[in-house]
C-alpha atoms as a PDB file:
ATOM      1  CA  UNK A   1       5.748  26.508  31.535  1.00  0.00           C
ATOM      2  CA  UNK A   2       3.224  28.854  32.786  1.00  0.00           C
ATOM      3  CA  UNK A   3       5.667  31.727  33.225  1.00  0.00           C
ATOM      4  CA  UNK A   4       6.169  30.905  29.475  1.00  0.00           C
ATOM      5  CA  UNK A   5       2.649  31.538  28.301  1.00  0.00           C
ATOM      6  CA  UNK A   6       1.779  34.565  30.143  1.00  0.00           C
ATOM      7  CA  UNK A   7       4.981  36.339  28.781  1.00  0.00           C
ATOM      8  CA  UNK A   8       3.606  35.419  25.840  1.00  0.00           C
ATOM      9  CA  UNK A   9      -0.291  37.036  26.419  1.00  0.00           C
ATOM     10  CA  UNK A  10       2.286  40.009  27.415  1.00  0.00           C
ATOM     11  CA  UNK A  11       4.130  40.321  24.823  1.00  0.00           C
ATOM     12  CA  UNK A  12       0.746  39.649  22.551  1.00  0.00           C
ATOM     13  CA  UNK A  13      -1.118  42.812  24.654  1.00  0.00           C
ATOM     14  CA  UNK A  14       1.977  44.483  23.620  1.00  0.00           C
ATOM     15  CA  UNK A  15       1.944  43.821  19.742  1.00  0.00           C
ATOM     16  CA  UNK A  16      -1.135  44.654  19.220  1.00  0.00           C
ATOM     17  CA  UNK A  17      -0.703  47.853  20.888  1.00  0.00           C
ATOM     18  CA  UNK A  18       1.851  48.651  18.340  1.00  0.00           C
ATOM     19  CA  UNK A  19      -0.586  47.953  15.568  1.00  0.00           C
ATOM     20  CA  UNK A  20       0.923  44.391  15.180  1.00  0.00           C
ATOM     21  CA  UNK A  21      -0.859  40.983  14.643  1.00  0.00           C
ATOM     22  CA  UNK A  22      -0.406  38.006  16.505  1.00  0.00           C
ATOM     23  CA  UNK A  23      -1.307  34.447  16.925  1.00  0.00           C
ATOM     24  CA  UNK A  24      -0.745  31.836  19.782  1.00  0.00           C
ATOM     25  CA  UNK A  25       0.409  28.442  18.113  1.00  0.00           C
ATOM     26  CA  UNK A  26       1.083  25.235  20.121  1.00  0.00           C
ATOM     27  CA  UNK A  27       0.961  22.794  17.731  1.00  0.00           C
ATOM     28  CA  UNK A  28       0.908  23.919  13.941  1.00  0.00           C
ATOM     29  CA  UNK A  29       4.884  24.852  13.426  1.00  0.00           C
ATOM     30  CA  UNK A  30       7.355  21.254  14.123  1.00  0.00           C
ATOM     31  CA  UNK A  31       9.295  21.622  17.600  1.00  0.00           C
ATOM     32  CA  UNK A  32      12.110  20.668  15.862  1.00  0.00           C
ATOM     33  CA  UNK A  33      11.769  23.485  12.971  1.00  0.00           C
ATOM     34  CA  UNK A  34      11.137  25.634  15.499  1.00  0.00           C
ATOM     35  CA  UNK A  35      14.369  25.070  17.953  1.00  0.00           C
ATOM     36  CA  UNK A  36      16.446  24.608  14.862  1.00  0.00           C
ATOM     37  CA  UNK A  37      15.260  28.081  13.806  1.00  0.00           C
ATOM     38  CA  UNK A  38      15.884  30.398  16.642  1.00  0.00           C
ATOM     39  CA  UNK A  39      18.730  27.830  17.508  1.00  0.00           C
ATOM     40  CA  UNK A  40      17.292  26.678  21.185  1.00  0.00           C
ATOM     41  CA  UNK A  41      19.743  24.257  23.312  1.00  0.00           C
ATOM     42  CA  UNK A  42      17.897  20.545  22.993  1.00  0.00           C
ATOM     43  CA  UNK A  43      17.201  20.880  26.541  1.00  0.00           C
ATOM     44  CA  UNK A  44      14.584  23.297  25.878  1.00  0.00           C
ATOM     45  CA  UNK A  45      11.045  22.669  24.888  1.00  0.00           C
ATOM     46  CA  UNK A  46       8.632  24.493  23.032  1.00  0.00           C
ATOM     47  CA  UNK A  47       5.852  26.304  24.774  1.00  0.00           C
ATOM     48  CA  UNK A  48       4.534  27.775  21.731  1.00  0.00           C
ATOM     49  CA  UNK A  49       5.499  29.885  18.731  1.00  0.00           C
ATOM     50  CA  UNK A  50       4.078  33.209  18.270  1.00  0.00           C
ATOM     51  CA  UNK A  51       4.157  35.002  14.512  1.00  0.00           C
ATOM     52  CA  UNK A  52       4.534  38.884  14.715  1.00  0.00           C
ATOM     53  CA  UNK A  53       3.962  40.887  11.961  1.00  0.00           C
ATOM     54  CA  UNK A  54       1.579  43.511  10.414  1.00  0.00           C
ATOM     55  CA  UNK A  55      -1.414  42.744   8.838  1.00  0.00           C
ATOM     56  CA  UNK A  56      -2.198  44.033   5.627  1.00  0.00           C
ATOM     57  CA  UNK A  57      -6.106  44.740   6.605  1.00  0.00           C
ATOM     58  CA  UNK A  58      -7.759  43.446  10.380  1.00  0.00           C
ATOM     59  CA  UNK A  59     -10.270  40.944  10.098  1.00  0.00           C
ATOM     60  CA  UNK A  60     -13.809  42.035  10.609  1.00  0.00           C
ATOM     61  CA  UNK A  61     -14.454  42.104  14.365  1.00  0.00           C
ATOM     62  CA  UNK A  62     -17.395  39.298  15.692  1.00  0.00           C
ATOM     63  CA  UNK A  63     -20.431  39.923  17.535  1.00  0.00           C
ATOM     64  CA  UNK A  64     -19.684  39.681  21.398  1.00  0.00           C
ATOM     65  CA  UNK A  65     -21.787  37.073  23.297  1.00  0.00           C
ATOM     66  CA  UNK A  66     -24.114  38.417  25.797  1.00  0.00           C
ATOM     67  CA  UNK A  67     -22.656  38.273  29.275  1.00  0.00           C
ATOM     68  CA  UNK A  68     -25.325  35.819  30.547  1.00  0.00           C
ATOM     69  CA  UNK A  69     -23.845  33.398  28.002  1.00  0.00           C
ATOM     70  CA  UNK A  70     -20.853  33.039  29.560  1.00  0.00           C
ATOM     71  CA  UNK A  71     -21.844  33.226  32.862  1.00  0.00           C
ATOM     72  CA  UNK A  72     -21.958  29.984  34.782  1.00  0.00           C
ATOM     73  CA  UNK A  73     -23.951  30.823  38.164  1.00  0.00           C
ATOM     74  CA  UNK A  74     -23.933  26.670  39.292  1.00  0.00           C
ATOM     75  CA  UNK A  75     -21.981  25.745  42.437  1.00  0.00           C
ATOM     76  CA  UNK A  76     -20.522  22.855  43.536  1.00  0.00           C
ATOM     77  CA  UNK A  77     -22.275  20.675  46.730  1.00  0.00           C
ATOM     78  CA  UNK A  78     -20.617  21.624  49.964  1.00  0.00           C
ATOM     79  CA  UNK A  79     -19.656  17.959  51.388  1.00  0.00           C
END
């Protein structure tokens, strides 16, 4: 499973290199649909689906968060 996903943050990197948009969906298309679609043996389940295409403008980018935000500098109590 975890093999799964970071072929999929590859192939993501990858896209968007080409000027292509993606998204990382676990749970908004039906498993079923989905294995029906690209015609996946029933002994396979669905990591996620992944929509590739180009986008017709590139949403405005957000303001990053200041590093010291997301920096969590608490340890845990040696025992």
């Amino acid at each position: 499973m975890y093999d799964g996903c970071l072929a999929v943050e590859n192939l993501m990197l990858a896209a968007r290199a080409l000027g292509c948009g993606t998204v990382f969906s676990t749970t908004f298309f039906p498993e079923e649909k989905v294995q029906d679609f690209v015609q996946a043996p029933a002994n396979l389940a669905l990591i996620c689906a992944t929509p590739l295409g180009r986008p017709k403008q590139w949403p405005t980018m957000p303001p990053k968060k200041d590093l010291d935000e997301l920096i969590v500098r608490e340890q845990f109590e040696k025992q």
